[in-house]
Protein backbone atom coordinates (compact mmCIF):
# COMPACT_ATOMS: atom_id res chain seq x y z
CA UNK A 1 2.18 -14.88 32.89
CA UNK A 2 4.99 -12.98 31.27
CA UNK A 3 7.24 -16.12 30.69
CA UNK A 4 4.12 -17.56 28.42
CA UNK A 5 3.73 -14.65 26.80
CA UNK A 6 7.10 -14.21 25.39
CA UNK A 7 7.26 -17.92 24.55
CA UNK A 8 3.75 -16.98 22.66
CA UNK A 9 5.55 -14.11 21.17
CA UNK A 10 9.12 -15.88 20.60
CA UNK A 11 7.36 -18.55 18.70
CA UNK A 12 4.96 -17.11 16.78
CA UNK A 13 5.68 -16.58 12.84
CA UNK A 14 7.13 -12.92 11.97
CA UNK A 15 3.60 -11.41 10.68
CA UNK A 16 4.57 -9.48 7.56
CA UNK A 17 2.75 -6.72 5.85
CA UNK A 18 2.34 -8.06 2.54
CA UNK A 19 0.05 -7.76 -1.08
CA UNK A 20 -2.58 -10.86 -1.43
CA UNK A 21 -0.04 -12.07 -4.18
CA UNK A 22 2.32 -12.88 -1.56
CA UNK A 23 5.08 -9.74 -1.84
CA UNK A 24 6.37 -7.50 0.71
CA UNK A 25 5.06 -3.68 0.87
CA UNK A 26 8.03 -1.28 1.32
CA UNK A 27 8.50 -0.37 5.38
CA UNK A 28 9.96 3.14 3.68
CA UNK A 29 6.08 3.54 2.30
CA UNK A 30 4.02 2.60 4.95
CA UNK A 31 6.03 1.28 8.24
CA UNK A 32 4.80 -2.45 7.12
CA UNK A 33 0.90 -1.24 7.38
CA UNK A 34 -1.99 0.78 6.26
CA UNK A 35 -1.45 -0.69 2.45
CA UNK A 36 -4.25 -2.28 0.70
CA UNK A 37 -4.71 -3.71 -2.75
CA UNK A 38 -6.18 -1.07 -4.72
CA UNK A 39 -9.44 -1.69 -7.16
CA UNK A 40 -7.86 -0.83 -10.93
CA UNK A 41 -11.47 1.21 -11.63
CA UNK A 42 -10.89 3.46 -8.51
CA UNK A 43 -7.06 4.95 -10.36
CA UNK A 44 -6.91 6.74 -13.07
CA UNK A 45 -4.42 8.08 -15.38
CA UNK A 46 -4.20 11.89 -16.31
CA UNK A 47 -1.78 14.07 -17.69
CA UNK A 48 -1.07 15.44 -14.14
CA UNK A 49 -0.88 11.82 -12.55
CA UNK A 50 -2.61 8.75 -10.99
CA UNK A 51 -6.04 9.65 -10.04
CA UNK A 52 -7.78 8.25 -6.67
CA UNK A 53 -11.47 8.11 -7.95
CA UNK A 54 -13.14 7.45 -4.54
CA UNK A 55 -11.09 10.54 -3.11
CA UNK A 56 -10.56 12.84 -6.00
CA UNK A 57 -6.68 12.89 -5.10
CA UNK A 58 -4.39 13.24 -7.56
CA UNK A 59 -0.48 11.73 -7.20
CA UNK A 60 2.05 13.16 -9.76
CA UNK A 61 4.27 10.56 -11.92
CA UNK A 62 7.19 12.59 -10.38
CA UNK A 63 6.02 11.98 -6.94
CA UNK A 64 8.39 10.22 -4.40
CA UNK A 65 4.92 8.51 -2.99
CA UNK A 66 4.91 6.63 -6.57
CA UNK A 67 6.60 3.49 -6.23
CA UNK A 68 6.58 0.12 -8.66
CA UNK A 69 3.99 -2.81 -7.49
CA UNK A 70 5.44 -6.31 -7.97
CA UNK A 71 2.32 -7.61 -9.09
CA UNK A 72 0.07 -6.42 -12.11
CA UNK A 73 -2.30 -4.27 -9.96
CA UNK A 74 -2.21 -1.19 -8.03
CA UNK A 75 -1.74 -0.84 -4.33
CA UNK A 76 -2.63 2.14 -1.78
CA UNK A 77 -1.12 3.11 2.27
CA UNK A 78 -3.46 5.13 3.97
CA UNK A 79 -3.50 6.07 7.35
CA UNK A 80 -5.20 3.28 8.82
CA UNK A 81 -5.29 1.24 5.90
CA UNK A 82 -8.72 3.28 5.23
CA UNK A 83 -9.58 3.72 1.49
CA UNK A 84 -11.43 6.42 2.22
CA UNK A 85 -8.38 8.41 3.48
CA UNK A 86 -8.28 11.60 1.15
CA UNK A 87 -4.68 11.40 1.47
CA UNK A 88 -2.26 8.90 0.14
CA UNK A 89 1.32 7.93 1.72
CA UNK A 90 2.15 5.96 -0.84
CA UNK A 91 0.56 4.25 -4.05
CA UNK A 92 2.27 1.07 -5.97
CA UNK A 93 1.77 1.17 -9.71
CA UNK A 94 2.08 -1.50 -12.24
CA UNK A 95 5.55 -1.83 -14.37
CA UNK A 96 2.97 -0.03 -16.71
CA UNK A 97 1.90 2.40 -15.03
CA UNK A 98 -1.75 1.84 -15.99
């Protein structure tokens, strides 16, 4: 039983934690889970940061949680990947940052 599970585990493909558009989420964010593509109606812009509509949280520009998305939307880590998570680890923000 062990020898077929390591030949299971050997030979299947590296699973990695990526955005639907095919790039990588940082492992420094999010240990490579609990990131989700955001909807762009649920964040919001403010003079004191990105606002999380659904939660009411509020990320400052400054904050080291802010990081660049590779794509042209916006991406959340939560713990467990749950958007309803009041608090953010980490948010990716388009080049824009709208």
């Amino acid at each position: 039983m062990r020898t077929l599970m390591f030949v299971l585990l050997a030979t299947a493909p590296a699973a990695a934690h990526d955005a639907p558009s095919g790039w990588a989420y940082g492992f420094e964010c999010c240990s490579s889970m609990d990131c989700f593509e955001e909807q762009d109606q649920n964040v919001g812009t403010e003079s004191s940061g990105f606002r999380i509509k659904s939660t009411g949280e509020v990320i400052p520009y400054a904050d080291k949680r802010v990081k660049m998305s590779k794509d042209a939307k916006y991406h959340r880590c939560t713990r467990l990947g749950d958007p309803k998570m009041p608090k953010s680890i980490c948010i990716y923000v388009p080049n824009n940052g709208s």
